[in-house]
C-alpha atoms as a PDB file:
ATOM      1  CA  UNK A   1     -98.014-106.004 101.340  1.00  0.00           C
ATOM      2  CA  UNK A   2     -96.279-106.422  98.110  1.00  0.00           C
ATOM      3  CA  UNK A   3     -95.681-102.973  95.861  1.00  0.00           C
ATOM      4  CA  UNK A   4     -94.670-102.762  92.118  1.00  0.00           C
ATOM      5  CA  UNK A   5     -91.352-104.089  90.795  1.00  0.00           C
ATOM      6  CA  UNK A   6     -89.613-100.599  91.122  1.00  0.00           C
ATOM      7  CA  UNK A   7     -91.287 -99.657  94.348  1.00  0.00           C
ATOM      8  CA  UNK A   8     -88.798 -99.263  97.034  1.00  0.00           C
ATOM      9  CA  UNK A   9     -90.827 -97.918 100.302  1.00  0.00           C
ATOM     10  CA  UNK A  10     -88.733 -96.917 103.433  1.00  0.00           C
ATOM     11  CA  UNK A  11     -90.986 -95.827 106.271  1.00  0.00           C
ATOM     12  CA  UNK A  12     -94.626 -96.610 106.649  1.00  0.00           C
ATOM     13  CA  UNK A  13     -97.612 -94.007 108.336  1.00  0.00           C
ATOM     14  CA  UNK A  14    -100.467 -94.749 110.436  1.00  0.00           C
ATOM     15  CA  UNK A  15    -103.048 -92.009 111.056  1.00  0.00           C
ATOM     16  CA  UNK A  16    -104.887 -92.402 114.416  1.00  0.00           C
ATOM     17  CA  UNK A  17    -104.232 -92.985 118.330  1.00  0.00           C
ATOM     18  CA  UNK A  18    -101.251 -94.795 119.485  1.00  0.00           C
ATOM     19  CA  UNK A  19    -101.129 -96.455 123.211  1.00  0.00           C
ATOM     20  CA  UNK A  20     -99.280 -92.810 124.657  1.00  0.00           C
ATOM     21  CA  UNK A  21    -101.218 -90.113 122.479  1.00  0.00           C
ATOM     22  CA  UNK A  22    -104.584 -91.038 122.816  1.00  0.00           C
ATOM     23  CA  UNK A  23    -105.370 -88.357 119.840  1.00  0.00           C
ATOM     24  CA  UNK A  24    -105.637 -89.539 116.197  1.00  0.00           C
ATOM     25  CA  UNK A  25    -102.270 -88.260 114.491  1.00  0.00           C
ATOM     26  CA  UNK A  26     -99.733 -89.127 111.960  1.00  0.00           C
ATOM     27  CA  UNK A  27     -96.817 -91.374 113.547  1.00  0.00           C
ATOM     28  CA  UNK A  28     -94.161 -93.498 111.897  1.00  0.00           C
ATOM     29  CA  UNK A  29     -94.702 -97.831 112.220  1.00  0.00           C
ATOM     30  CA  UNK A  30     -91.473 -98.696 112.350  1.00  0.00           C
ATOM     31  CA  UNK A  31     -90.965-102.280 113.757  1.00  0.00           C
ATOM     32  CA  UNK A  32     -90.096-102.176 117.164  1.00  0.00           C
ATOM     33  CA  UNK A  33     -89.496-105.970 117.705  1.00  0.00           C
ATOM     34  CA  UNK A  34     -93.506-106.027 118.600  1.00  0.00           C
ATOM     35  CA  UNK A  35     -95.445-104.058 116.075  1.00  0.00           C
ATOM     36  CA  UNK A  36     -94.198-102.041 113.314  1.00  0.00           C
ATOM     37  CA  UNK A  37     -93.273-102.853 109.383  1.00  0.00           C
ATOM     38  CA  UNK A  38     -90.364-104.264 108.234  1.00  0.00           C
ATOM     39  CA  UNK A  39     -89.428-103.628 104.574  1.00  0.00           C
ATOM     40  CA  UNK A  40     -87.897-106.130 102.058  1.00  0.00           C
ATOM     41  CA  UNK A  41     -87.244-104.441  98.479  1.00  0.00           C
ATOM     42  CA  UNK A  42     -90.766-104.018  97.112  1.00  0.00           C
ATOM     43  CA  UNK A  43     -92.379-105.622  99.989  1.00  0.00           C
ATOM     44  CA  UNK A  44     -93.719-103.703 103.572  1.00  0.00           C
ATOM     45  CA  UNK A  45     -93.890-106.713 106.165  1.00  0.00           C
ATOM     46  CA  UNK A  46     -96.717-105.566 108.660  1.00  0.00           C
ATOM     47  CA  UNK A  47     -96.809-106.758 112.183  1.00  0.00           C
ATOM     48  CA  UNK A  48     -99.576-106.246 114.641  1.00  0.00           C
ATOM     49  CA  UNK A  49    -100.692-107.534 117.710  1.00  0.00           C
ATOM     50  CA  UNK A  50    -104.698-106.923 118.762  1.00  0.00           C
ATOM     51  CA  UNK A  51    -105.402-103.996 121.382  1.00  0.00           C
ATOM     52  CA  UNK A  52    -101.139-102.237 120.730  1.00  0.00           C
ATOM     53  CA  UNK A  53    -100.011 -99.489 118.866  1.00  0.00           C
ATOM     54  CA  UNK A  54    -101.051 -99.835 115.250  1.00  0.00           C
ATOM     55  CA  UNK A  55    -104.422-101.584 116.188  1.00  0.00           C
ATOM     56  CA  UNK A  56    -106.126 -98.006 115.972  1.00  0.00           C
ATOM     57  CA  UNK A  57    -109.100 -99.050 118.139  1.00  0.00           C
ATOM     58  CA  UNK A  58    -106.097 -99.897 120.772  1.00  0.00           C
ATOM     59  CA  UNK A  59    -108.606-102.625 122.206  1.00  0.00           C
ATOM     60  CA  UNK A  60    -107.662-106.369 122.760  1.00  0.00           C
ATOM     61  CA  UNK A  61    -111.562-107.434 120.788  1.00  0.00           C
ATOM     62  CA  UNK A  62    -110.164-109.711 118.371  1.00  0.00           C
ATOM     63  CA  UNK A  63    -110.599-107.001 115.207  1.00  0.00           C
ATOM     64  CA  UNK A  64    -107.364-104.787 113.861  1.00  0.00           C
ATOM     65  CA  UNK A  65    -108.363-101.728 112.802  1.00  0.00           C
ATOM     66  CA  UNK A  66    -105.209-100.310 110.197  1.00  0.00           C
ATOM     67  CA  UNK A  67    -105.414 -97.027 108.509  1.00  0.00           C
ATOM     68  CA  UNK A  68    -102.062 -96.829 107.227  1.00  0.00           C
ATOM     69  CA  UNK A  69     -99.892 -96.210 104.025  1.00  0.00           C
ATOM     70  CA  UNK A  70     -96.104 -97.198 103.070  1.00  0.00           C
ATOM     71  CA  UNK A  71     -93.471 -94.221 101.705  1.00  0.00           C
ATOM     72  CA  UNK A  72     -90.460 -93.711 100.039  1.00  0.00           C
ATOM     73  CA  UNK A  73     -87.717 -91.845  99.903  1.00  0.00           C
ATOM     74  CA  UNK A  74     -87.712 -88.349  97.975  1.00  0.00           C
ATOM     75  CA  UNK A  75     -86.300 -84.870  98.684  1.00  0.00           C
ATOM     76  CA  UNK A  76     -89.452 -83.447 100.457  1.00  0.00           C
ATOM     77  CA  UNK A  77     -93.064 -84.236 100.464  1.00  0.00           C
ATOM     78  CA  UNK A  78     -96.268 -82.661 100.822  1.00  0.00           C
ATOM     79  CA  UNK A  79     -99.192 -84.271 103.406  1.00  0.00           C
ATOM     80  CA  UNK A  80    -102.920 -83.496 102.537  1.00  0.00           C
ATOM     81  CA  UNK A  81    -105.094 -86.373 103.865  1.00  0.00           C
ATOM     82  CA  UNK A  82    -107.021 -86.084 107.075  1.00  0.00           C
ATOM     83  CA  UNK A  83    -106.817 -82.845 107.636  1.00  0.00           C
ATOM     84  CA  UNK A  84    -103.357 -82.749 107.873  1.00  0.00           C
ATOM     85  CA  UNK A  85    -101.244 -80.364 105.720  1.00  0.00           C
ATOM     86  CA  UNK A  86     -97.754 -80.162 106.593  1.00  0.00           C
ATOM     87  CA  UNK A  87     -94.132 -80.098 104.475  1.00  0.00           C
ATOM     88  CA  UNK A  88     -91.275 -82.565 105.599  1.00  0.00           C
ATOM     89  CA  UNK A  89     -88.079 -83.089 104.207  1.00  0.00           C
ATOM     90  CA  UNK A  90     -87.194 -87.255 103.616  1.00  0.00           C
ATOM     91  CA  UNK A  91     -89.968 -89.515 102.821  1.00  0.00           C
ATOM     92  CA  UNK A  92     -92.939 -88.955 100.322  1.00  0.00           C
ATOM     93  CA  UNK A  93     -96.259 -90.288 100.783  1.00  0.00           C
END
């Protein structure tokens, strides 16, 4: 995924099950050496593998499903999406 010129994400989001919550939620994809996103100035390097975390159908059917969204770096940020509403300090959606 490339971002504008002066976009410098840092963490991206997923919303939706992950292999040991079962529940759709918020979580960080940070590359884990299997899945996750990598990030390269203005660029978010996505890697997924059908049926693991980040596939949120978390079935091996040959289709990824990716609700997802890169951040960046700010004093504190404010979450409304999904009915989610929640106040963290570090990253900004």
């Amino acid at each position: 995924m490339c971002l504008y010129a002066n976009t410098r994400p840092v963490k991206f989001f997923k919303f939706g099950p992950t292999p040991d919550n079962p529940v759709d939620h918020l979580y960080e994809f940070s590359f884990n050496g299997e899945t996750g996103a990598e990030f390269s100035g203005n660029e978010v390097i996505l890697h997924f593998v059908d049926g693991k975390r980040g596939d949120s159908d978390l079935t091996k059917n040959g289709i990824i499903v990716d609700p997802g969204t890169p951040a960046r770096h700010t004093e504190r940020i404010f979450i409304v999406g999904h009915g989610i509403y929640g106040r963290r300090r570090g990253n900004k959606i």
